[in-house]
C-alpha atoms as a PDB file:
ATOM      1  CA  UNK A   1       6.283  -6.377  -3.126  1.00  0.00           C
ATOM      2  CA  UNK A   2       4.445  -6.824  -0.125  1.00  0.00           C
ATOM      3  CA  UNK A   3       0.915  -7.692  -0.286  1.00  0.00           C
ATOM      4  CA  UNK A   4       0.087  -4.300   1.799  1.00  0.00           C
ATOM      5  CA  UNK A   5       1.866  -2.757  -1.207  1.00  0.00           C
ATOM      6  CA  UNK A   6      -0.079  -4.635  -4.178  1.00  0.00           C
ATOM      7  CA  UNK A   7      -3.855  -3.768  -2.425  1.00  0.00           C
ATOM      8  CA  UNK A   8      -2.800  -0.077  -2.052  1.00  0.00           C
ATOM      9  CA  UNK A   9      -1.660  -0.166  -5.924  1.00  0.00           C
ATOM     10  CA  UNK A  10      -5.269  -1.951  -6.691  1.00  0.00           C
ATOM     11  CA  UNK A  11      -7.449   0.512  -4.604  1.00  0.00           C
ATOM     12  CA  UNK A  12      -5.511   3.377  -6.508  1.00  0.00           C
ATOM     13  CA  UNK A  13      -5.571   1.683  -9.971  1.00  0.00           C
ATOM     14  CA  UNK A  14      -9.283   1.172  -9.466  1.00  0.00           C
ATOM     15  CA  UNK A  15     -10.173   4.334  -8.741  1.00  0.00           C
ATOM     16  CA  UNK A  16      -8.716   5.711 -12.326  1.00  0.00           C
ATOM     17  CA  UNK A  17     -10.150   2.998 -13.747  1.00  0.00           C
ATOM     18  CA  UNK A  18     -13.284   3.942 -12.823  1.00  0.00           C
ATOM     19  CA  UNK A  19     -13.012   7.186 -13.145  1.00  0.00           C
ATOM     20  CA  UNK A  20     -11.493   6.896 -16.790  1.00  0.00           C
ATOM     21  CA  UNK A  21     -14.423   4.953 -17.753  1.00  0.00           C
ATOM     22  CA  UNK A  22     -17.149   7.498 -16.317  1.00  0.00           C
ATOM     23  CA  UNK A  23     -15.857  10.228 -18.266  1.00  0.00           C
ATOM     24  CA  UNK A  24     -16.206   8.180 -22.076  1.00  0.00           C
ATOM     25  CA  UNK A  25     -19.048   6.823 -23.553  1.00  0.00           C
ATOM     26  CA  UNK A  26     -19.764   3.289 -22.875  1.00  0.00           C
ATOM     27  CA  UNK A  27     -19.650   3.137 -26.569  1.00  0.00           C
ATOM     28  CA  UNK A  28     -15.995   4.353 -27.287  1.00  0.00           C
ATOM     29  CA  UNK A  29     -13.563   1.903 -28.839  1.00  0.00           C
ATOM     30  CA  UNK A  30     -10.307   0.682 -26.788  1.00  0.00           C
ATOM     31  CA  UNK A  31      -7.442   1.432 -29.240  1.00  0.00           C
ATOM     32  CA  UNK A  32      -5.196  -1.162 -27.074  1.00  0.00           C
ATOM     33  CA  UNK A  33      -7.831  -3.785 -27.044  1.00  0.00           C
ATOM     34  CA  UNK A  34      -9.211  -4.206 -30.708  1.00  0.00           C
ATOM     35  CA  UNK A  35     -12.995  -4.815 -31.169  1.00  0.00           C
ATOM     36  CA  UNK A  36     -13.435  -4.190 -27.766  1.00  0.00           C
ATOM     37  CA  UNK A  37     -15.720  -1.258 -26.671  1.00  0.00           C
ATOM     38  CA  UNK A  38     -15.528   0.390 -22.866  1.00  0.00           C
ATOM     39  CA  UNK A  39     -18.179  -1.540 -21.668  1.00  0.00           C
ATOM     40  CA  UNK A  40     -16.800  -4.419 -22.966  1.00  0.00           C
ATOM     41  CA  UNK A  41     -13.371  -3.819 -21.018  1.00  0.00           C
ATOM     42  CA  UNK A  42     -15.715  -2.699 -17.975  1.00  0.00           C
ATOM     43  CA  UNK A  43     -17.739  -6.145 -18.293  1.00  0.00           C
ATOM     44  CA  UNK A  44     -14.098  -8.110 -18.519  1.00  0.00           C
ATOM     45  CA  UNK A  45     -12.413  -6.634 -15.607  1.00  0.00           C
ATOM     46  CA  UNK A  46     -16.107  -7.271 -13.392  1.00  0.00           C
ATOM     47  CA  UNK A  47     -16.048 -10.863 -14.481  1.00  0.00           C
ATOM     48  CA  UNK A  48     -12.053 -11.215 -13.750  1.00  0.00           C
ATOM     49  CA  UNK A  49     -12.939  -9.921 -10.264  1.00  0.00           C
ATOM     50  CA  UNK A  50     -16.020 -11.865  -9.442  1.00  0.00           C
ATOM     51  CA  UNK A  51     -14.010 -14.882 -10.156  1.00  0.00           C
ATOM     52  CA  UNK A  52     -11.743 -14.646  -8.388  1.00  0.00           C
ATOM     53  CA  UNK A  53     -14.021 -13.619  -5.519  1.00  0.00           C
ATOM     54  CA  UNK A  54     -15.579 -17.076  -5.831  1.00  0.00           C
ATOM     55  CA  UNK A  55     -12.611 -18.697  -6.128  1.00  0.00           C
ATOM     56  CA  UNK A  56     -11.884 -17.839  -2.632  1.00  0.00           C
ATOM     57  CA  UNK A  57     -15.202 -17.737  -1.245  1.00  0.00           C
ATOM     58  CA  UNK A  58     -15.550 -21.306  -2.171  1.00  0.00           C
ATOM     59  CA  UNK A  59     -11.833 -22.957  -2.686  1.00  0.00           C
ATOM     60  CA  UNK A  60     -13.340 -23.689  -6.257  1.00  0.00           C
ATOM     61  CA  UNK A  61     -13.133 -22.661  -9.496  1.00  0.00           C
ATOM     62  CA  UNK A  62     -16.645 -22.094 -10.163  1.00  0.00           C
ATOM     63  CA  UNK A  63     -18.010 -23.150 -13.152  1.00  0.00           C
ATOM     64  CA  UNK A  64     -19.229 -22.934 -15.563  1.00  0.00           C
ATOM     65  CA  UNK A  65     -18.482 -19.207 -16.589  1.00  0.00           C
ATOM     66  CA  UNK A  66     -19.558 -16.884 -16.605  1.00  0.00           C
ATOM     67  CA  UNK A  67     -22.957 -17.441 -14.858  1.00  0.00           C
ATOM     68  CA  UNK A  68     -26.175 -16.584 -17.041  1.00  0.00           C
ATOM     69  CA  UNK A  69     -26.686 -12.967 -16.679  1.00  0.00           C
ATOM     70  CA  UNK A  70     -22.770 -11.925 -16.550  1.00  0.00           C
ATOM     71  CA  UNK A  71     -21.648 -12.951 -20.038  1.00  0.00           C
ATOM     72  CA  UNK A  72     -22.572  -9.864 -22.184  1.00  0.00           C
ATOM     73  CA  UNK A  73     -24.180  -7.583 -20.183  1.00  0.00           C
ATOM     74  CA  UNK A  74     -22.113  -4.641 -22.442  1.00  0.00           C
ATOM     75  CA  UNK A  75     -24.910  -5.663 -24.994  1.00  0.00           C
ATOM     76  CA  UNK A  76     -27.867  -5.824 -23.290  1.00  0.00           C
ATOM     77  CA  UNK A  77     -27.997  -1.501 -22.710  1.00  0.00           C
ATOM     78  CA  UNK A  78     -27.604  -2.062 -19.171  1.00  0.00           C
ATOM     79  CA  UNK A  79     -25.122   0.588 -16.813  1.00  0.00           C
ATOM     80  CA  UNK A  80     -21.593  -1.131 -16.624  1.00  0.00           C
ATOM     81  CA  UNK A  81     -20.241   0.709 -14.005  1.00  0.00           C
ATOM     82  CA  UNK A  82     -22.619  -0.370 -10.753  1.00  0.00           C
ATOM     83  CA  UNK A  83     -21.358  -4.180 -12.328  1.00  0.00           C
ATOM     84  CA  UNK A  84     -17.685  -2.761 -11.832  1.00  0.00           C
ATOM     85  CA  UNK A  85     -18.393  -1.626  -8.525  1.00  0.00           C
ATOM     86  CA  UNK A  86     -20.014  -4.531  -6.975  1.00  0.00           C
ATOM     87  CA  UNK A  87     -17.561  -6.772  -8.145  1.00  0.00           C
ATOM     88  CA  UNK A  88     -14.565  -4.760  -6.984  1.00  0.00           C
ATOM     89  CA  UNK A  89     -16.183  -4.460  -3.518  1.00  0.00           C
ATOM     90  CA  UNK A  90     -16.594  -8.546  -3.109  1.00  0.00           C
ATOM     91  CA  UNK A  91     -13.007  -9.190  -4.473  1.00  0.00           C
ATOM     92  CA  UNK A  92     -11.891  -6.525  -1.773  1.00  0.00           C
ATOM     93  CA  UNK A  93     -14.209  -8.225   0.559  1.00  0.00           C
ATOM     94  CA  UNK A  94     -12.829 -11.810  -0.179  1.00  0.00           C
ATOM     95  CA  UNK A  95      -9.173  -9.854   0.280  1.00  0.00           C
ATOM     96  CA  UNK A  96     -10.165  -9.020   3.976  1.00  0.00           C
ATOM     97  CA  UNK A  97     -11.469 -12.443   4.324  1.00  0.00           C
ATOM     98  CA  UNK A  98      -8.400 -13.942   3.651  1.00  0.00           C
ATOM     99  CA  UNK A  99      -4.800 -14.226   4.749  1.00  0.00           C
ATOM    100  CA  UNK A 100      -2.334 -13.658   1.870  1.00  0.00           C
ATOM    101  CA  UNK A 101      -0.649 -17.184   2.907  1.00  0.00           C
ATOM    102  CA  UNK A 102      -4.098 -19.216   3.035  1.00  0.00           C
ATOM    103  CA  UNK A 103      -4.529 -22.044   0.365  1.00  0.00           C
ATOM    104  CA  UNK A 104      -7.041 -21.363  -2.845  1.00  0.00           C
ATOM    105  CA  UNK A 105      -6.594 -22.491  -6.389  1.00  0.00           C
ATOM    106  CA  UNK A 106      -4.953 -20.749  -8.645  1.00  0.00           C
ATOM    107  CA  UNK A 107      -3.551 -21.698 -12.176  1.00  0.00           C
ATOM    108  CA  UNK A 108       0.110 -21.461 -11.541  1.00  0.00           C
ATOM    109  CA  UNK A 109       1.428 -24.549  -9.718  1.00  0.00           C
ATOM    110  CA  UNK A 110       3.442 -23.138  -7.767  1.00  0.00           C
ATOM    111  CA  UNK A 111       1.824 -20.618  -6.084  1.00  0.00           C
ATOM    112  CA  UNK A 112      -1.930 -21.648  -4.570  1.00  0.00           C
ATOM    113  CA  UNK A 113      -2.147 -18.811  -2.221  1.00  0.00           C
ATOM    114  CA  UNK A 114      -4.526 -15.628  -1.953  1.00  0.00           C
ATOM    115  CA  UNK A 115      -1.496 -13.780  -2.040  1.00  0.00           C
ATOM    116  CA  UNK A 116      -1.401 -15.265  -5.966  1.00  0.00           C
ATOM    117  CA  UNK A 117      -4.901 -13.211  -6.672  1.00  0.00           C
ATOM    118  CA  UNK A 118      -3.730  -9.955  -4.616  1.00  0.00           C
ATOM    119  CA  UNK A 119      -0.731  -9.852  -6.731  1.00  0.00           C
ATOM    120  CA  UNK A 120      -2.440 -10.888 -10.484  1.00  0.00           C
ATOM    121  CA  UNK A 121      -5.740  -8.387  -9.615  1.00  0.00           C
ATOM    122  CA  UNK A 122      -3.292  -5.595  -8.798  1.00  0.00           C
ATOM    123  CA  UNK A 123      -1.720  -6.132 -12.143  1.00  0.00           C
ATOM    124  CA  UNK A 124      -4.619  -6.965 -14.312  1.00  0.00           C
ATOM    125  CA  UNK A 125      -6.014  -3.770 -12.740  1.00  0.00           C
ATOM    126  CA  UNK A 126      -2.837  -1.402 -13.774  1.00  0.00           C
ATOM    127  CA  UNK A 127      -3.383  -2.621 -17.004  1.00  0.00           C
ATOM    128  CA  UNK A 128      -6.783  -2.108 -17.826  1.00  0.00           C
ATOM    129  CA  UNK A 129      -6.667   1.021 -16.294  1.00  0.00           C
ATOM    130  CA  UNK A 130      -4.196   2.348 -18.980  1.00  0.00           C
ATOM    131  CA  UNK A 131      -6.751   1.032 -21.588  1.00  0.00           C
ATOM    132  CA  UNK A 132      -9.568   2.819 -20.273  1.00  0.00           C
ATOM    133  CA  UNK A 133      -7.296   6.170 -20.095  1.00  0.00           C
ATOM    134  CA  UNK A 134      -6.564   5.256 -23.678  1.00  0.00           C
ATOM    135  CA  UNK A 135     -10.016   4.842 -24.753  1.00  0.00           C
ATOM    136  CA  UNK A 136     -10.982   7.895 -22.742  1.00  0.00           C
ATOM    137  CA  UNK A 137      -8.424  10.109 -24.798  1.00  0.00           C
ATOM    138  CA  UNK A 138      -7.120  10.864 -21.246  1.00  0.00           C
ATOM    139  CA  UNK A 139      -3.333  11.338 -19.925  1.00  0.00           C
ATOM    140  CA  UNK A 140      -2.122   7.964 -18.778  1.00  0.00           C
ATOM    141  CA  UNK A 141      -0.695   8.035 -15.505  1.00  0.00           C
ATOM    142  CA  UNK A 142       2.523   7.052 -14.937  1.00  0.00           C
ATOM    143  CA  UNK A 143       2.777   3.277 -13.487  1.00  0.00           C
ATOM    144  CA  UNK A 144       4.741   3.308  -9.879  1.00  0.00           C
ATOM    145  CA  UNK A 145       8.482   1.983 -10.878  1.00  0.00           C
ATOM    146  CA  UNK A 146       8.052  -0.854  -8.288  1.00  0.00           C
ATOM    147  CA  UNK A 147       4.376  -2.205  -9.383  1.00  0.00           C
ATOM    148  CA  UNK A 148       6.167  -1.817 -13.790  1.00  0.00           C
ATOM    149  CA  UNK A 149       9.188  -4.099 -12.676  1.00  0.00           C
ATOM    150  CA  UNK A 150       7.083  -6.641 -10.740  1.00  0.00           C
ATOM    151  CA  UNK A 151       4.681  -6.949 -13.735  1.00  0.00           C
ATOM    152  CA  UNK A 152       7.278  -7.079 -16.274  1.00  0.00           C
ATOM    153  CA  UNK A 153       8.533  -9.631 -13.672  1.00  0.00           C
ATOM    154  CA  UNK A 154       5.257 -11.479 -13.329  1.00  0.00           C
ATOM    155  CA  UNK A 155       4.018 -11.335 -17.145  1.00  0.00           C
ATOM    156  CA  UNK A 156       7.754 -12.599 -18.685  1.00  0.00           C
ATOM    157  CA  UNK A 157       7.917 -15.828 -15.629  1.00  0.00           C
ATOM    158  CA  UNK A 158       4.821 -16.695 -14.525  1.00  0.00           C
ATOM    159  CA  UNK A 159       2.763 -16.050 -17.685  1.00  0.00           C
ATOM    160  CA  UNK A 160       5.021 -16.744 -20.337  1.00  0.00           C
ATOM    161  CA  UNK A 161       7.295 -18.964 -19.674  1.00  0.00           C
ATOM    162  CA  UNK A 162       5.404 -21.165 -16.904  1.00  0.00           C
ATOM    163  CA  UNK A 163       2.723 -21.058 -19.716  1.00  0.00           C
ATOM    164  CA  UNK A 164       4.428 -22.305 -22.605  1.00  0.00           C
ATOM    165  CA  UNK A 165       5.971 -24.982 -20.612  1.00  0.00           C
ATOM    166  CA  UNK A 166       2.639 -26.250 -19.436  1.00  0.00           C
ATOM    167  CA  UNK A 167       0.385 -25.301 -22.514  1.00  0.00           C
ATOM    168  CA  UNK A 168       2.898 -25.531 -25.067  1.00  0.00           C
ATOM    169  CA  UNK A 169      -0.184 -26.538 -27.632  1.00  0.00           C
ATOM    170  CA  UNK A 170      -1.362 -22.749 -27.399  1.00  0.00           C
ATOM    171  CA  UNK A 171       2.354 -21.384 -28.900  1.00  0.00           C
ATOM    172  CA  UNK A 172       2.322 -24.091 -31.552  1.00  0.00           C
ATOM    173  CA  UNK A 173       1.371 -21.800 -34.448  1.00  0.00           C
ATOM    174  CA  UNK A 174       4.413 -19.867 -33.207  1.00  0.00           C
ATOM    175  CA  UNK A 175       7.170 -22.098 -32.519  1.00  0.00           C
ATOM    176  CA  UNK A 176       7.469 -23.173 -35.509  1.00  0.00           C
ATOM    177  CA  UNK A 177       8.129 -19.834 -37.081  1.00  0.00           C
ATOM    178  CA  UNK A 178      11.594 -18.829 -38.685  1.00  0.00           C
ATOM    179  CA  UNK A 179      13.475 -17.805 -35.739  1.00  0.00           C
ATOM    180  CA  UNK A 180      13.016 -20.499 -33.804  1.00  0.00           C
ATOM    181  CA  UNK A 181      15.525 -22.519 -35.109  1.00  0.00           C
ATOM    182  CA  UNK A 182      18.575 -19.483 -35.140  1.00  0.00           C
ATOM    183  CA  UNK A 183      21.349 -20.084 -33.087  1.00  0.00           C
ATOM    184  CA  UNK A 184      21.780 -17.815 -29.878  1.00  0.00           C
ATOM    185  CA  UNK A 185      19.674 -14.911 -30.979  1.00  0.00           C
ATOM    186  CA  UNK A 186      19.658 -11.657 -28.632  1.00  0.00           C
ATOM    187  CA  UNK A 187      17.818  -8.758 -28.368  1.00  0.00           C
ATOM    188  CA  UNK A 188      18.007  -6.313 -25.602  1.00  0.00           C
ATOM    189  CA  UNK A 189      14.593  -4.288 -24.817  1.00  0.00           C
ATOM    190  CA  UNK A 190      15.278  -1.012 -21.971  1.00  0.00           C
ATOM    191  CA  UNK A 191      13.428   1.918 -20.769  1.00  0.00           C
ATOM    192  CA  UNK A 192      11.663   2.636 -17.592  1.00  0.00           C
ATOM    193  CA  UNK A 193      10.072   0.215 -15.560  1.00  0.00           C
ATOM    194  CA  UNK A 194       6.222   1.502 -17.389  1.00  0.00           C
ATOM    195  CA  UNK A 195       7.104   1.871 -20.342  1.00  0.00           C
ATOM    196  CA  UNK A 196       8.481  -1.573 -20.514  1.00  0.00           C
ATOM    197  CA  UNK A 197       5.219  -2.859 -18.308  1.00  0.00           C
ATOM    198  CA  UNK A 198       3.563  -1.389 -20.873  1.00  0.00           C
ATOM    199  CA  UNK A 199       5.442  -2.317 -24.594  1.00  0.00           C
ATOM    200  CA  UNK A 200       4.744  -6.039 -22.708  1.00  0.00           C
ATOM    201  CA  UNK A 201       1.182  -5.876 -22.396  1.00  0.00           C
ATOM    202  CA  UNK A 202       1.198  -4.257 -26.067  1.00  0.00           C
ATOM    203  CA  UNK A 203       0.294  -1.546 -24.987  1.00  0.00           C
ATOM    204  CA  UNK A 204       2.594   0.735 -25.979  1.00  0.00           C
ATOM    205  CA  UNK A 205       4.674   0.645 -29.382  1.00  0.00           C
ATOM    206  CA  UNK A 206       8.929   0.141 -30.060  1.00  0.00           C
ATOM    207  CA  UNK A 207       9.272   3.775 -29.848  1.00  0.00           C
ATOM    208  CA  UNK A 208       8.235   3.566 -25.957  1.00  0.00           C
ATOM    209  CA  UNK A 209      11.718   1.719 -25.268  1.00  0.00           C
ATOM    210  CA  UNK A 210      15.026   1.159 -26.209  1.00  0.00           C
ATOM    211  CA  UNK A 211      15.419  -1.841 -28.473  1.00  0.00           C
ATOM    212  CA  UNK A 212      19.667  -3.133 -29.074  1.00  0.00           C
ATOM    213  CA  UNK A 213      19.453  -6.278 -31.199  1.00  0.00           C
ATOM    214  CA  UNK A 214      17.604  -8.060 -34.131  1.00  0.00           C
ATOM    215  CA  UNK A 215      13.914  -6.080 -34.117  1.00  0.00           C
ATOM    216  CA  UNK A 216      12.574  -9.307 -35.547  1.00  0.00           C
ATOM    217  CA  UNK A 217      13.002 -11.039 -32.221  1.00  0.00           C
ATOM    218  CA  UNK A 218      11.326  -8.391 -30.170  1.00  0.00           C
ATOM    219  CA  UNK A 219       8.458  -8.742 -32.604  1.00  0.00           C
ATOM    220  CA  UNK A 220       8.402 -12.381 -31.783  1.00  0.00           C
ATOM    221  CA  UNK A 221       8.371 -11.713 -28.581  1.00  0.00           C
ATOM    222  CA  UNK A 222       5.621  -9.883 -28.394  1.00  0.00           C
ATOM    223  CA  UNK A 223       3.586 -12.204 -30.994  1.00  0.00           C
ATOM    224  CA  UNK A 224       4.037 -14.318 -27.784  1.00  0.00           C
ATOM    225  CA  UNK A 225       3.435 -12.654 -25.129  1.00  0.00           C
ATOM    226  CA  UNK A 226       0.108 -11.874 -27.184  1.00  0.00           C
ATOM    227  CA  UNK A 227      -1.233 -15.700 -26.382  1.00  0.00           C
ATOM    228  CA  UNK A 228      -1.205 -15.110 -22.591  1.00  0.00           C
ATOM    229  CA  UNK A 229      -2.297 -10.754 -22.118  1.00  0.00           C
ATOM    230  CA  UNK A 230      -5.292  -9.515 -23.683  1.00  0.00           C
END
């Protein structure tokens, strides 16, 4: 995808974010984010933003953080939403800034480009849109086949297995479970392009896809892609 094509997804992913979350009580739980309340979703996706925003304001990851005054502003009674709105205006500020190609840190080797951010905010977005439909008790809207098969592609590559190879102390607890050791194990997991985006993320249960295979290794699959999505 074209970065053109990730910004338009993020302006549009946004906009039912926020709108999800002003029709629901800052109060309501997040069924797809456990102990998490809307505000605290609204307070996570401000402070994912406003990092990033520094990040390429400055060419640093800023630190530490989050800065006094940003941690848990959910608790403090304050309005959640004006938080969600500044932020998203100074990431889409730093976005205009910014060439797609020009060098800022980012933590996948590879890849220390803005175009890195456009493409991980317009993900992170799609995805905590759905929970804040979710939590709203609201019709989910359907993710655009091309955005579900680049974050299938971006969450199984660059934040599973790049992860594990480079952080392989956070999967311990897993790897040494009983499948690891079974020779050639398969399973095959199908469906559309969201639903899969979505069964991923955990957001979405077996019954949203077509599973062919040993169930137990699709469950161990998801135990870890649990380490790297929340």
């Amino acid at each position: 995808m074209e970065p053109s094509r990730y910004l338009e997804c993020l302006a549009a992913d946004y906009g039912d974010l926020r709108d999800a979350v002003a029709s629901v009580e800052p109060t309501a739980t997040v069924p797809s984010c456990p102990g998490w309340t809307v505000a605290d979703l609204v307070v996570h996706v401000a402070q994912v933003y406003l990092h990033k925003a520094a990040i390429m304001r400055t060419g640093e990851e800023p630190r530490p953080w989050p800065p006094p005054g940003l941690a848990r502003p959910a608790q403090s009674g304050q309005p959640v939403l004006p938080l969600l709105g500044r932020a998203y205006g100074e990431l889409r500020a730093q976005f205009r800034a910014h060439e797609p190609g020009e060098s800022v840190p980012t933590w996948f080797g590879p890849d220390q480009t803005v175009a890195f951010w456009i493409r991980r905010m317009a993900q992170e977005t799609v995805i905590h849109r759905i929970d804040a439909e979710l939590a709203a008790r609201l019709p989910v809207t359907p993710v655009p086949a091309d955005l579900a098969a680049d974050g299938a592609d971006e969450v199984l590559k660059r934040m599973l297995a790049y992860s594990s190879q480079e952080w392989p102390e956070d999967f311990a607890e897993l790897e040494g479970g009983h499948l690891a050791g079974q020779d050639d194990p398969r399973v095959l997991i199908g469906g559309p392009p969201g639903a899969v985006l979505r069964w991923l993320w955990g957001r979405a249960g077996d019954d949203a896809v077509r599973l062919e295979g040993d169930p137990a290794w699709a469950d161990y699959l998801r135990r870890l892609l649990a380490v790297v999505t929340r």
